[in-house]
Protein backbone atom coordinates (compact mmCIF):
# COMPACT_ATOMS: atom_id res chain seq x y z
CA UNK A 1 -10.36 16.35 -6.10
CA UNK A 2 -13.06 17.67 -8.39
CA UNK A 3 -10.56 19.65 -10.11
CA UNK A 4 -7.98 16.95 -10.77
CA UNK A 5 -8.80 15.27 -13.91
CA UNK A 6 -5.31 12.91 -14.04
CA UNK A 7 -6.63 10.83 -11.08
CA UNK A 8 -8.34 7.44 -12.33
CA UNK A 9 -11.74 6.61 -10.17
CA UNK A 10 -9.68 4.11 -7.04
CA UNK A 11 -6.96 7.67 -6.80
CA UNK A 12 -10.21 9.29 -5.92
CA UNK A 13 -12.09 6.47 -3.72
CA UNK A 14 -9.15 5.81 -2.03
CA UNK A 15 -8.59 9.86 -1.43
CA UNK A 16 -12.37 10.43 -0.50
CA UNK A 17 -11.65 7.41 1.57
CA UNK A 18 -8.37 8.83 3.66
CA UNK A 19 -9.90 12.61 3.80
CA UNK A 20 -13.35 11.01 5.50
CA UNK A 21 -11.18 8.52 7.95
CA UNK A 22 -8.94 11.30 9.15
CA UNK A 23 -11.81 13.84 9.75
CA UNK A 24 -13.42 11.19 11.87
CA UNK A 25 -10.11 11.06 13.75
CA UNK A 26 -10.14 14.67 14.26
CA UNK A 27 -14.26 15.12 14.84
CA UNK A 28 -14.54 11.98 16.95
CA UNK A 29 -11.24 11.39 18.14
CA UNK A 30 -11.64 7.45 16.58
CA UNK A 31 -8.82 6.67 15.23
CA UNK A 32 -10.52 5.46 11.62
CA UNK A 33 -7.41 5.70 9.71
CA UNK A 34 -6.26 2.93 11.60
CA UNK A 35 -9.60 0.43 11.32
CA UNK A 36 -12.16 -1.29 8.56
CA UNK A 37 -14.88 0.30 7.19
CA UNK A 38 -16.64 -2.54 9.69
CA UNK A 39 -15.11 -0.74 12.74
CA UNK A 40 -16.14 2.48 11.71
CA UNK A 41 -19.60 1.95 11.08
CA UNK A 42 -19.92 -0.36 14.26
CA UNK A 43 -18.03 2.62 16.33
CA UNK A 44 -19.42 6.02 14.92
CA UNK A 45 -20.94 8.47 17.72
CA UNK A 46 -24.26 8.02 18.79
CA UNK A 47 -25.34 11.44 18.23
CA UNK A 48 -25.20 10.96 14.91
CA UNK A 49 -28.35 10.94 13.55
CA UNK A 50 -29.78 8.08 11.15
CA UNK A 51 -29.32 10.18 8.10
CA UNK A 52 -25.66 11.02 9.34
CA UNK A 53 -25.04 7.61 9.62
CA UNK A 54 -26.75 6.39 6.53
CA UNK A 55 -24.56 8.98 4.43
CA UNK A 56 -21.52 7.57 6.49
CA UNK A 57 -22.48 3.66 5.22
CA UNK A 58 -22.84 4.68 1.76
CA UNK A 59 -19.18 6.93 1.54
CA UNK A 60 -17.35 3.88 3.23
CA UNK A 61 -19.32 1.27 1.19
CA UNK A 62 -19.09 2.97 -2.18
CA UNK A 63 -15.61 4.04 -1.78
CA UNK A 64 -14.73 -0.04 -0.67
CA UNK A 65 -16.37 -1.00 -3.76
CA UNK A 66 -14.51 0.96 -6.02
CA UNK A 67 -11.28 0.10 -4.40
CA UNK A 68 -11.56 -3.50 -4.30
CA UNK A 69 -13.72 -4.59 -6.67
CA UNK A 70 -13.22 -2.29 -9.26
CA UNK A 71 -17.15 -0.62 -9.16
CA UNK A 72 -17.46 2.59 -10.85
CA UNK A 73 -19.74 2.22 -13.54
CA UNK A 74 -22.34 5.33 -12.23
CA UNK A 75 -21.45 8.65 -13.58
CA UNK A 76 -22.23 10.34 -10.64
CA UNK A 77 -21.33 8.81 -8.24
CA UNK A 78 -18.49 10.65 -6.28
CA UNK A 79 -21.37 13.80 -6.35
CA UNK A 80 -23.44 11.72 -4.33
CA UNK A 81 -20.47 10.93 -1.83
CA UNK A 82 -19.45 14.62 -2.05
CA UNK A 83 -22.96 15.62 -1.31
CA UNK A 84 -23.35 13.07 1.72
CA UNK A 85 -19.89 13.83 2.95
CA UNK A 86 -20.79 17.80 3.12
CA UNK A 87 -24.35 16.80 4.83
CA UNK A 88 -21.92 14.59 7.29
CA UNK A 89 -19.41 17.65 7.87
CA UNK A 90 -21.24 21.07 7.69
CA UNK A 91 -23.14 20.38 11.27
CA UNK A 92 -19.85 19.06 12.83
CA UNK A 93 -18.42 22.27 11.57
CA UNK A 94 -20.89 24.46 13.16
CA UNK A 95 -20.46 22.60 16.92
């Protein structure tokens, strides 16, 4: 997504959005595509640990707010929810 420089900042909330959902689905076997950003958070594993689920919040939160209500005034901030969504994948990956 990095890479594509034709996609406005929702194309890539809503992407970051879809590609975190469906790796829950496949990590968790919750089906996230199909539920709120309220369901997830309320039903993410409990072996996460509080940083995991911190990162989690702010992906799902940020992404929310730049889909439907337009936020994306920081610069930076799809680093930060690359960084915290490679933080929240790179230990499943290694299980």
């Amino acid at each position: 997504l990095r890479a594509r420089d034709d996609l406005g900042s929702e194309d890539v909330a809503r992407a970051i959005a879809e590609i975190f959902r469906t790796w829950n689905d496949a990590a968790w076997g919750f089906p996230a595509t199909r539920r709120t950003t309220k369901e997830i958070l309320d039903n993410l594993p409990g072996s996460l640990t509080a940083s995991e689920l911190d990162a989690s919040r702010r992906l799902l939160m940020a992404t929310d707010l730049v889909k439907f209500a337009e936020r994306s005034e920081h610069a930076d901030l799809f680093q930060k929810l690359d960084a915290d969504f490679e933080g929240l994948v790179r230990p499943v990956r290694r299980a």
